[in-house]
C-alpha atoms as a PDB file:
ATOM      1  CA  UNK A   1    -214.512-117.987   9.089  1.00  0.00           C
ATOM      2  CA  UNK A   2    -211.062-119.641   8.007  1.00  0.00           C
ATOM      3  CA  UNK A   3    -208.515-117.244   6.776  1.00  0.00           C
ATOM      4  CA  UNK A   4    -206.359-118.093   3.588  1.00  0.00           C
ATOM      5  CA  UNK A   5    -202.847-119.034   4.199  1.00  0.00           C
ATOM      6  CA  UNK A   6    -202.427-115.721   2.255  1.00  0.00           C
ATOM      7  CA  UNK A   7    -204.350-113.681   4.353  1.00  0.00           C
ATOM      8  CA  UNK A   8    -202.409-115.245   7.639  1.00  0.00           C
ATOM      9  CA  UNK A   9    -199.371-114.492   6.312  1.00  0.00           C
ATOM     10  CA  UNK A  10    -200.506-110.696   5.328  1.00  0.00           C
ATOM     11  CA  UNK A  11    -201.769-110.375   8.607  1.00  0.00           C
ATOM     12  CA  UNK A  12    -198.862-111.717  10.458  1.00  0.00           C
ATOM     13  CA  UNK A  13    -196.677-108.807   8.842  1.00  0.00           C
ATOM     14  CA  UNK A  14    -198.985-106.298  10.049  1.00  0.00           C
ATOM     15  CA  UNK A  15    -198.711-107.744  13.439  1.00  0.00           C
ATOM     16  CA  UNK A  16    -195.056-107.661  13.674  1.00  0.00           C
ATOM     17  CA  UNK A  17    -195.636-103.881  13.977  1.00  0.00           C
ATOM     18  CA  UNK A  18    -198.018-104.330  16.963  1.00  0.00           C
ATOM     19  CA  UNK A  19    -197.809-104.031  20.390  1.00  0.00           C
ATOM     20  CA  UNK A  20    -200.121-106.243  22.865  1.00  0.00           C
ATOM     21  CA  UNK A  21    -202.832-104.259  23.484  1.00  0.00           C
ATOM     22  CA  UNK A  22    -204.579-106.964  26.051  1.00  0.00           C
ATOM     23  CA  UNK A  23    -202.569-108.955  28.997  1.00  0.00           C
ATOM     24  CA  UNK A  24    -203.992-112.189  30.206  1.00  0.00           C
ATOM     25  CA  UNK A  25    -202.414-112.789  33.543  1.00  0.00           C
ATOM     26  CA  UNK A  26    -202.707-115.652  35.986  1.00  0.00           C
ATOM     27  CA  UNK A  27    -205.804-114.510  37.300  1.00  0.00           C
ATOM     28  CA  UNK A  28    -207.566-116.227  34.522  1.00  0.00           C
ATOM     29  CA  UNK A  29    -210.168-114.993  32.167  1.00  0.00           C
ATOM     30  CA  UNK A  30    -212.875-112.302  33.451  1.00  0.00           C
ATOM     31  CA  UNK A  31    -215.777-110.474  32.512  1.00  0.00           C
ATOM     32  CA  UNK A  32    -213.414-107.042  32.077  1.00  0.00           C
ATOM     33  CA  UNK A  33    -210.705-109.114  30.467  1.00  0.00           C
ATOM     34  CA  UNK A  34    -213.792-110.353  27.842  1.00  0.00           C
ATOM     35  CA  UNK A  35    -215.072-106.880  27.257  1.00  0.00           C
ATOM     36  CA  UNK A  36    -211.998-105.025  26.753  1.00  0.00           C
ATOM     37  CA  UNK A  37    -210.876-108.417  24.117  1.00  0.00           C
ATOM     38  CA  UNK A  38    -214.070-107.622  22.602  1.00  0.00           C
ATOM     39  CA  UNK A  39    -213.684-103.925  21.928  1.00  0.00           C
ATOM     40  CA  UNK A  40    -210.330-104.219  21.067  1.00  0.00           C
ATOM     41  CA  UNK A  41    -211.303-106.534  17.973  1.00  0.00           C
ATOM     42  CA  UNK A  42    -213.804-104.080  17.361  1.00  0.00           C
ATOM     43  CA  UNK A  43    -212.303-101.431  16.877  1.00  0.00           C
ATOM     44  CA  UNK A  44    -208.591-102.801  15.668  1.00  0.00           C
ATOM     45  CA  UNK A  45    -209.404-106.392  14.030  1.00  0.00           C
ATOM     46  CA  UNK A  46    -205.963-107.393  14.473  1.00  0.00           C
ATOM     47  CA  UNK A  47    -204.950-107.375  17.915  1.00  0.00           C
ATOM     48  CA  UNK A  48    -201.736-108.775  19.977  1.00  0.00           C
ATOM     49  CA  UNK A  49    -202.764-110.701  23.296  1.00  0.00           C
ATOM     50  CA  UNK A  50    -199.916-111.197  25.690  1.00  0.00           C
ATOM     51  CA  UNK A  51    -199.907-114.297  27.861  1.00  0.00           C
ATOM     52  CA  UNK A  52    -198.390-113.784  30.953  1.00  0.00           C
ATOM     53  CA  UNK A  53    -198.461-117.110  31.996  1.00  0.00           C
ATOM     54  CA  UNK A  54    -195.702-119.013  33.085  1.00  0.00           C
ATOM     55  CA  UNK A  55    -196.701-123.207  31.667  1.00  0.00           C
ATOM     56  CA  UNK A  56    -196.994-123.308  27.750  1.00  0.00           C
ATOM     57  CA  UNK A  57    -200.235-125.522  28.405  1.00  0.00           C
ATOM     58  CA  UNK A  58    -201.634-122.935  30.630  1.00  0.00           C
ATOM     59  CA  UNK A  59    -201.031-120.163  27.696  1.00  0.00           C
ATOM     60  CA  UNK A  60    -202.359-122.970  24.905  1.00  0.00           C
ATOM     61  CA  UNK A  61    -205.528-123.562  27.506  1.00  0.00           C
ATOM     62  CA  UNK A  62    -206.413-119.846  27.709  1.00  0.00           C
ATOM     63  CA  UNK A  63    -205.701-118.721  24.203  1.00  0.00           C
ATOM     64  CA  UNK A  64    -208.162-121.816  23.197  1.00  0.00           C
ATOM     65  CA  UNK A  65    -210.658-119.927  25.871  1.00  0.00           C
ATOM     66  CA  UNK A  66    -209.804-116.569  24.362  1.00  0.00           C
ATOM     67  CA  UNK A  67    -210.611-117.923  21.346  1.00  0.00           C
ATOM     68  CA  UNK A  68    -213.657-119.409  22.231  1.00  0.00           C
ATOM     69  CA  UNK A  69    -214.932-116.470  23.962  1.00  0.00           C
ATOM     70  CA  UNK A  70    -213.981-113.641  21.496  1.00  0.00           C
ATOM     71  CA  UNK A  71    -215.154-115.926  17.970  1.00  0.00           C
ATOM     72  CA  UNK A  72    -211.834-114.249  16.743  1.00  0.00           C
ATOM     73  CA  UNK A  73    -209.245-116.622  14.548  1.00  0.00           C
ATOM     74  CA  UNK A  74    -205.679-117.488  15.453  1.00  0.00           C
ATOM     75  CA  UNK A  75    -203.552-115.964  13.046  1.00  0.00           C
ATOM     76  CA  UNK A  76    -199.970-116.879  15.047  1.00  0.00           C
ATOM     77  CA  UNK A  77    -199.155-117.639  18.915  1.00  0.00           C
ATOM     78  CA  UNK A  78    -195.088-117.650  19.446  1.00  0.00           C
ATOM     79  CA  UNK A  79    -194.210-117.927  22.956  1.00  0.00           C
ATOM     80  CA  UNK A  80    -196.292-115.615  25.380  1.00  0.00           C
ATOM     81  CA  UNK A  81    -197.606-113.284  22.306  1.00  0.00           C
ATOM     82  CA  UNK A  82    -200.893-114.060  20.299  1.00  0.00           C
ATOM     83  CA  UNK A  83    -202.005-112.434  17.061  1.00  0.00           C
ATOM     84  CA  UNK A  84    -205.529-112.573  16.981  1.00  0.00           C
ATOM     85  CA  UNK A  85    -208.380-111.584  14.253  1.00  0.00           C
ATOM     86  CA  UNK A  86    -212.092-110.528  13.991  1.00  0.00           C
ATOM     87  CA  UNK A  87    -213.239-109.131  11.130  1.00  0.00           C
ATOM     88  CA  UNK A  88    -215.763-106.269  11.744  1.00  0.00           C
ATOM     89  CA  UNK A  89    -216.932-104.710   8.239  1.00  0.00           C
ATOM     90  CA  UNK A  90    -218.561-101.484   9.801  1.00  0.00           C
ATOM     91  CA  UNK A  91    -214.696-100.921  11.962  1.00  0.00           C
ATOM     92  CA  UNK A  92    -213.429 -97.256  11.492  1.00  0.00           C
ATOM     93  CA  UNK A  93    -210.666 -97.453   9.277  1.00  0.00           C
ATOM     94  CA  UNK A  94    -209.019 -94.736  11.705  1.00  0.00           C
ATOM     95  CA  UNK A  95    -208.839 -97.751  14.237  1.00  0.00           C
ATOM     96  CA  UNK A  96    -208.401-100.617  12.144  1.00  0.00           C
ATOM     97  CA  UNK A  97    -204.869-101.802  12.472  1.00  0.00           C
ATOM     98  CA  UNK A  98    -205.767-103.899   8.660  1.00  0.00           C
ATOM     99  CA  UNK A  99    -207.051-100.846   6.873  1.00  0.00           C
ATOM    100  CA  UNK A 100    -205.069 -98.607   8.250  1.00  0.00           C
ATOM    101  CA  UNK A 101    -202.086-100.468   6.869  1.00  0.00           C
ATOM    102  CA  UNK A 102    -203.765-100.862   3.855  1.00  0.00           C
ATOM    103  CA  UNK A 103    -204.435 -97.227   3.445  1.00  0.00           C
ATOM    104  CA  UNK A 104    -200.719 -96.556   4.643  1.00  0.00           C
ATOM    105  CA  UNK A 105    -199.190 -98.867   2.081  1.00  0.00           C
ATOM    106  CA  UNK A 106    -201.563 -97.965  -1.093  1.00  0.00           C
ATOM    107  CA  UNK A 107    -203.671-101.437  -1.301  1.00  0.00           C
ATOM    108  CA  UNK A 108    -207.126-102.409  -1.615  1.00  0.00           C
END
């Protein structure tokens, strides 16, 4: 899955709107931290991810793990904040932070 430069920058206006809905912190990447990432792109498809983690390489390392981990796409990392995307085509479009906007804004 690559996303059109398009579809990035879409996305990235819908994420300005966001707040981080999952915090990485120094104690590294766990089980919890994996299922909660998980159901979050479930149910949202566009999340937020802050990285509370002081090195830039540290951050780069576990967003590349997060990445990994989650098969979701990078759509934008600036500074501690990543915006990241998993399409799920059976997501409630209650939840989904994409349809939802879509729905809000009259596109299709």
């Amino acid at each position: 899955m690559s996303l059109s430069q398009a579809q990035k920058k879409a996305f990235r206006s819908i994420g300005h709107y966001l707040n981080p809905v999952v915090t990485v912190s120094e104690n590294g990447v766990s089980d919890n931290l994996l299922a909660e990432l998980g159901r979050a792109l479930n149910d949202h498809e566009l999340i937020k991810v802050k990285l509370a983690l002081p090195e830039r390489d540290d951050r780069a390392a576990m967003l590349e793990e997060l990445i990994n981990d989650s098969q979701a796409e990078l759509v934008q990392s600036i500074g501690k904040t990543a915006l990241l995307y998993r399409p799920n085509p059976k997501g409630n479009p209650k939840l989904s932070n994409i349809k939802r906007f879509e729905n809000h804004h009259g596109r299709r």
